[in-house]
Protein backbone atom coordinates (compact mmCIF):
# COMPACT_ATOMS: atom_id res chain seq x y z
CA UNK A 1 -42.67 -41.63 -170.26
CA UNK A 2 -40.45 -38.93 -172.49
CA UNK A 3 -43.62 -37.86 -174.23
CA UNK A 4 -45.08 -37.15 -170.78
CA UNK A 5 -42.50 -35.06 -169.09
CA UNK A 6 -42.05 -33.30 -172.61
CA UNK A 7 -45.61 -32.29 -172.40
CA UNK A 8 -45.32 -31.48 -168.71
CA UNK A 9 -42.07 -29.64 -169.81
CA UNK A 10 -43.84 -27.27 -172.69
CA UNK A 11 -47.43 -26.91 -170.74
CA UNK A 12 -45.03 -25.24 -167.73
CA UNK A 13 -43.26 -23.04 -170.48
CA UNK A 14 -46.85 -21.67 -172.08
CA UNK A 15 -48.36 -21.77 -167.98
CA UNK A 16 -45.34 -19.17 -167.44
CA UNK A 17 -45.58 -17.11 -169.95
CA UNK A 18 -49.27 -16.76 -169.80
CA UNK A 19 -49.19 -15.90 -166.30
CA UNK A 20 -46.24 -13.46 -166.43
CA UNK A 21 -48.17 -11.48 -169.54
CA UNK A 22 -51.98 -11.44 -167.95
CA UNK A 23 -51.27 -10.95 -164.53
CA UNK A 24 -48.86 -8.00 -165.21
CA UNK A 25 -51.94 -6.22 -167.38
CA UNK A 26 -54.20 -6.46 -164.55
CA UNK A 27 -52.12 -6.59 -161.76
CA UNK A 28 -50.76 -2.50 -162.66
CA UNK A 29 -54.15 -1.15 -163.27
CA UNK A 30 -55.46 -2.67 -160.47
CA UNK A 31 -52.66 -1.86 -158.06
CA UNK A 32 -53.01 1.81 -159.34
CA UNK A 33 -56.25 2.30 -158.87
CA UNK A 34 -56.45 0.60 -155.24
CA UNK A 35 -53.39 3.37 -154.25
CA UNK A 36 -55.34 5.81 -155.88
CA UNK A 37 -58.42 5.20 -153.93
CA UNK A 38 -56.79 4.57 -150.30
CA UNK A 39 -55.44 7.89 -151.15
CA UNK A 40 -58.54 9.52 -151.73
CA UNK A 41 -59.87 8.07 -148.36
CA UNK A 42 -57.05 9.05 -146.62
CA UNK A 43 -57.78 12.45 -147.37
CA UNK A 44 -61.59 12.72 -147.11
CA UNK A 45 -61.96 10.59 -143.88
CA UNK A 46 -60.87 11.97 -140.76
CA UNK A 47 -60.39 8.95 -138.57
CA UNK A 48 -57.14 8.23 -141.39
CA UNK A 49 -55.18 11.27 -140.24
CA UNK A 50 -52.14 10.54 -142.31
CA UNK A 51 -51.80 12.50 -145.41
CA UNK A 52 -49.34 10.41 -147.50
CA UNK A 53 -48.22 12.43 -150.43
CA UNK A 54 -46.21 8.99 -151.92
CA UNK A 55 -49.64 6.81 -152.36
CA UNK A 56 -50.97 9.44 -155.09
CA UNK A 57 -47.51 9.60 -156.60
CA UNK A 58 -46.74 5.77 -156.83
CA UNK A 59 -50.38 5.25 -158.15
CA UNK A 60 -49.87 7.37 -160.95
CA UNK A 61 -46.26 5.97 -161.92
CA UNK A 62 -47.95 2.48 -161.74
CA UNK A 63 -50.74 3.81 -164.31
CA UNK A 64 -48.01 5.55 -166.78
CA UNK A 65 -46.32 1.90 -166.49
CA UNK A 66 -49.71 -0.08 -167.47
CA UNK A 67 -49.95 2.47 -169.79
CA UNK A 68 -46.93 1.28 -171.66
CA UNK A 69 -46.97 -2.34 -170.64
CA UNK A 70 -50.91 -3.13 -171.55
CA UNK A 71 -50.68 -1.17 -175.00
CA UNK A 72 -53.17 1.54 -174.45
CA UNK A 73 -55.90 -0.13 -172.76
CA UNK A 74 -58.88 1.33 -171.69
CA UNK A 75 -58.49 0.07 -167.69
CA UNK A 76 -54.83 2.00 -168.14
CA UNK A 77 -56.34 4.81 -168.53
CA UNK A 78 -58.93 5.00 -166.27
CA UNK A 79 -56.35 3.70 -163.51
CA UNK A 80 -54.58 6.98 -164.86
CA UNK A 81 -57.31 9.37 -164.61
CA UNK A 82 -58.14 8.27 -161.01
CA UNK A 83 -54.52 8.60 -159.58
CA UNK A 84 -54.36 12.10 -161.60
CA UNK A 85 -57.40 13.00 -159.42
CA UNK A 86 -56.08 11.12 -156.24
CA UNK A 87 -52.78 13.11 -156.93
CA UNK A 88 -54.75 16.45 -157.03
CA UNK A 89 -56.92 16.00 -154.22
CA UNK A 90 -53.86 15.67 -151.93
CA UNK A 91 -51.92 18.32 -153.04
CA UNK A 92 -54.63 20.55 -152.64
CA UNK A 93 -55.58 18.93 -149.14
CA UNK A 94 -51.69 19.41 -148.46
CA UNK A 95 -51.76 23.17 -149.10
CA UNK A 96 -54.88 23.84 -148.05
CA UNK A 97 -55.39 21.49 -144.80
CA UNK A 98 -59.41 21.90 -143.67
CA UNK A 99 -61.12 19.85 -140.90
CA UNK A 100 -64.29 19.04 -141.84
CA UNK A 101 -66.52 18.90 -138.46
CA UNK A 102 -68.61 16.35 -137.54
């Protein structure tokens, strides 16, 4: 019975840790780039007449973070190069507001 729950015990422990590490270097890049492309829509689709400047800007803090916390990783940057361009688009779409008829 003591060999079970110490197994039970130690399989939580490496369950834990496993989780906390892999699901934190694809839950960033993945959050970033899902901001980053609601943003994008937000600004290209008129029936979303909102404008948020914060989506842009908390996508690319989330990609400077998986940045640091994945070690470099390809999907880090490319979640970074998409909010950079989400980021963009709305500060241009800010300064320059155009209705695009239909």
């Amino acid at each position: 019975m003591r060999v079970l729950k110490y197994k039970k015990r130690e399989l939580a422990k490496v369950l834990k840790y496993y989780l906390e590490r892999n699901t934190m270097k694809k839950l960033l890049p993945i959050s970033s780039i899902t901001l980053a492309i609601l943003s994008l829509l937000d600004n290209f689709l008129s029936f979303l007449p909102y404008g948020y400047m914060e989506l842009p800007i908390i996508a690319t803090v989330l990609a400077v973070m998986s940045i640091f916390w994945t070690k470099y990783k390809r999907s880090s940057w490319v979640a970074f190069g998409i909010s950079l361009i989400a980021l963009a688009v709305t500060i241009y779409f800010y300064y320059f507001p155009e209705v695009i008829p239909y």
